[in-house]
C-alpha atoms as a PDB file:
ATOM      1  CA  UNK A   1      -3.193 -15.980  33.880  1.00  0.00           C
ATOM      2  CA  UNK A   2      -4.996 -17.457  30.530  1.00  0.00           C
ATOM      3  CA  UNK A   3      -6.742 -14.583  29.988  1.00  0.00           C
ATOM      4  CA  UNK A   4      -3.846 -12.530  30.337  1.00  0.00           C
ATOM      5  CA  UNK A   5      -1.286 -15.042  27.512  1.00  0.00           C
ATOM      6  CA  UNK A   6      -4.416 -14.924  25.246  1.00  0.00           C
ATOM      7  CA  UNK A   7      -4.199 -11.196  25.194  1.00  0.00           C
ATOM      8  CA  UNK A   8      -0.542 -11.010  24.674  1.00  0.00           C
ATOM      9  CA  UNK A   9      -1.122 -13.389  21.740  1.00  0.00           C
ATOM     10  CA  UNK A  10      -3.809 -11.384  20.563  1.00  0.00           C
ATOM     11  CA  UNK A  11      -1.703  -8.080  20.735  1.00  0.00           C
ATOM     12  CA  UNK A  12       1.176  -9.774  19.238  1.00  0.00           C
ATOM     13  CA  UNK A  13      -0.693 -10.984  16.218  1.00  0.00           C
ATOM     14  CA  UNK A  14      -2.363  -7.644  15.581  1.00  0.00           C
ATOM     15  CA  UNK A  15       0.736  -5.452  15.565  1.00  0.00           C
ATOM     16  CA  UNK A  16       2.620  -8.054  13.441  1.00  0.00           C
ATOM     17  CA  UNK A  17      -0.088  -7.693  10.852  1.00  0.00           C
ATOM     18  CA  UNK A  18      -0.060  -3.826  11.266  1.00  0.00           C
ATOM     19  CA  UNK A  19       4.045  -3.907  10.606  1.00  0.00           C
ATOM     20  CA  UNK A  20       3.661  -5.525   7.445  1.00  0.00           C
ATOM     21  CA  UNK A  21       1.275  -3.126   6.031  1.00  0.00           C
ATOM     22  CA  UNK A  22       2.111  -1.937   2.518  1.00  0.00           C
ATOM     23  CA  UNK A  23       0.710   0.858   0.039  1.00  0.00           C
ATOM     24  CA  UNK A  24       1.490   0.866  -3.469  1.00  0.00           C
ATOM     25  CA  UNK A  25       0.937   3.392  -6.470  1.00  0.00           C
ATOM     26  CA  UNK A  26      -0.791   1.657  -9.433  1.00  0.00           C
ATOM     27  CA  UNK A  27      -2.006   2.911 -12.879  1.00  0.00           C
ATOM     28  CA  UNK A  28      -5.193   1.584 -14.435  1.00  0.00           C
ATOM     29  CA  UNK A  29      -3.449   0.747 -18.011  1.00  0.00           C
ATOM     30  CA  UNK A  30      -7.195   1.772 -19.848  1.00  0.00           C
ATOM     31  CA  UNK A  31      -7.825   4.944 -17.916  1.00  0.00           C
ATOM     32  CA  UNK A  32      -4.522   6.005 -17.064  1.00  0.00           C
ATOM     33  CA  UNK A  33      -5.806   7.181 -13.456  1.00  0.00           C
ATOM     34  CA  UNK A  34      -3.711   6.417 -10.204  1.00  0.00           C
ATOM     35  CA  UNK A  35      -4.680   5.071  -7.343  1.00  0.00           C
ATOM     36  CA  UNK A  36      -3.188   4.285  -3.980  1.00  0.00           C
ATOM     37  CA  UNK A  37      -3.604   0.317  -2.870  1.00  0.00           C
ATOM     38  CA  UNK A  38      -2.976  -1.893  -0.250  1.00  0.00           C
ATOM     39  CA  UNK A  39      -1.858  -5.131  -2.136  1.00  0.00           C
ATOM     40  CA  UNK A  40       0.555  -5.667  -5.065  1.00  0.00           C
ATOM     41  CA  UNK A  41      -1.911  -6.078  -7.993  1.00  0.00           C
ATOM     42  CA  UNK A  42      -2.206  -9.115  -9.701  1.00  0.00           C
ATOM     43  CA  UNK A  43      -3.966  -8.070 -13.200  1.00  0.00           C
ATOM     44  CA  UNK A  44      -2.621  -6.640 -16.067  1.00  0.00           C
ATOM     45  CA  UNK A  45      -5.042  -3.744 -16.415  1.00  0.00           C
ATOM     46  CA  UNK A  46      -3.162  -2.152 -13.190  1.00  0.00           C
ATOM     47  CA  UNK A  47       0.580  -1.554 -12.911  1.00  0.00           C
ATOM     48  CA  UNK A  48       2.624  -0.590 -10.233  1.00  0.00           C
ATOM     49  CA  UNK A  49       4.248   3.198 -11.312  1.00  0.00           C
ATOM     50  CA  UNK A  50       6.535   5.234  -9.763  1.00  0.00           C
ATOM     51  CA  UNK A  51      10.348   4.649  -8.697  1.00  0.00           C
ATOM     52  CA  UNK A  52      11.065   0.608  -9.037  1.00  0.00           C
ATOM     53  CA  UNK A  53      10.368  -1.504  -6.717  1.00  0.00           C
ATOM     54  CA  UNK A  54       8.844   1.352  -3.785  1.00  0.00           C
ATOM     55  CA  UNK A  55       6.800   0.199  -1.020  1.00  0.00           C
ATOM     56  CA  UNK A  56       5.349   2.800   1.214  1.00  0.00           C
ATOM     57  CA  UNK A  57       4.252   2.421   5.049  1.00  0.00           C
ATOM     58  CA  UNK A  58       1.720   4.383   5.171  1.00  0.00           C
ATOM     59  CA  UNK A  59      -0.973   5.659   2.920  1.00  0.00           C
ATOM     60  CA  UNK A  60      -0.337   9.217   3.640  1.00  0.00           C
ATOM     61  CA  UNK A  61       3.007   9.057   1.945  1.00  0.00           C
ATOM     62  CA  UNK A  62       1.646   6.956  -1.013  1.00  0.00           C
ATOM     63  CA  UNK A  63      -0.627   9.725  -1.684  1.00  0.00           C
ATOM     64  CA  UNK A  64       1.913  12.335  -1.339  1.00  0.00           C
ATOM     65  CA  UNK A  65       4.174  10.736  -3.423  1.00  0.00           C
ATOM     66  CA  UNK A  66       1.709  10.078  -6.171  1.00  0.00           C
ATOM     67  CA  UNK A  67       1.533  13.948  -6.296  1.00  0.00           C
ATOM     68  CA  UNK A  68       5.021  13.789  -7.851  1.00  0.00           C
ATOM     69  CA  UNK A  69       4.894  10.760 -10.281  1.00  0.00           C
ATOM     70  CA  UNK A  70       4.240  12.581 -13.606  1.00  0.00           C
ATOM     71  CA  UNK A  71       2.142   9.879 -15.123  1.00  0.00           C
ATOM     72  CA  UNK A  72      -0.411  10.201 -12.524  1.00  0.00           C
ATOM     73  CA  UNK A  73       0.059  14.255 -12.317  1.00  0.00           C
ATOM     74  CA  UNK A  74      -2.980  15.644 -14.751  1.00  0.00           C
ATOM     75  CA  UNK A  75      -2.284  17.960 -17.891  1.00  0.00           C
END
């Protein structure tokens, strides 16, 4: 029966961190280059581009979406 709670609790804490997953679309302000991240950045050499305030699920749809920003779409 413990074994059984502690993976329920287990499973339970995984898939609550897997939910709250988040990919952004930043710029490196010296190189100009975009990248896809998992965390907001903190620095002022990266900023977050793209339509305000997005948030994507999954990195897959960062990375398509980055396709489309024009600032990180090369000359």
């Amino acid at each position: 029966m413990m074994k059984l709670l502690t993976t329920a609790a287990v499973l339970g804490f995984v898939t609550a961190a897997h939910a709250q997953t988040t990919f952004y679309i930043v710029q490196d302000t010296t190189t100009k280059r975009c990248t896809v991240v998992r965390e907001k950045p903190t620095t002022k050499t990266t900023v977050i581009v793209g339509p305000a305030g997005t948030v994507y699920k999954t990195e897959t749809e960062a990375q398509t979406a980055m396709k489309k920003i024009k600032v990180c779409v090369a000359d």
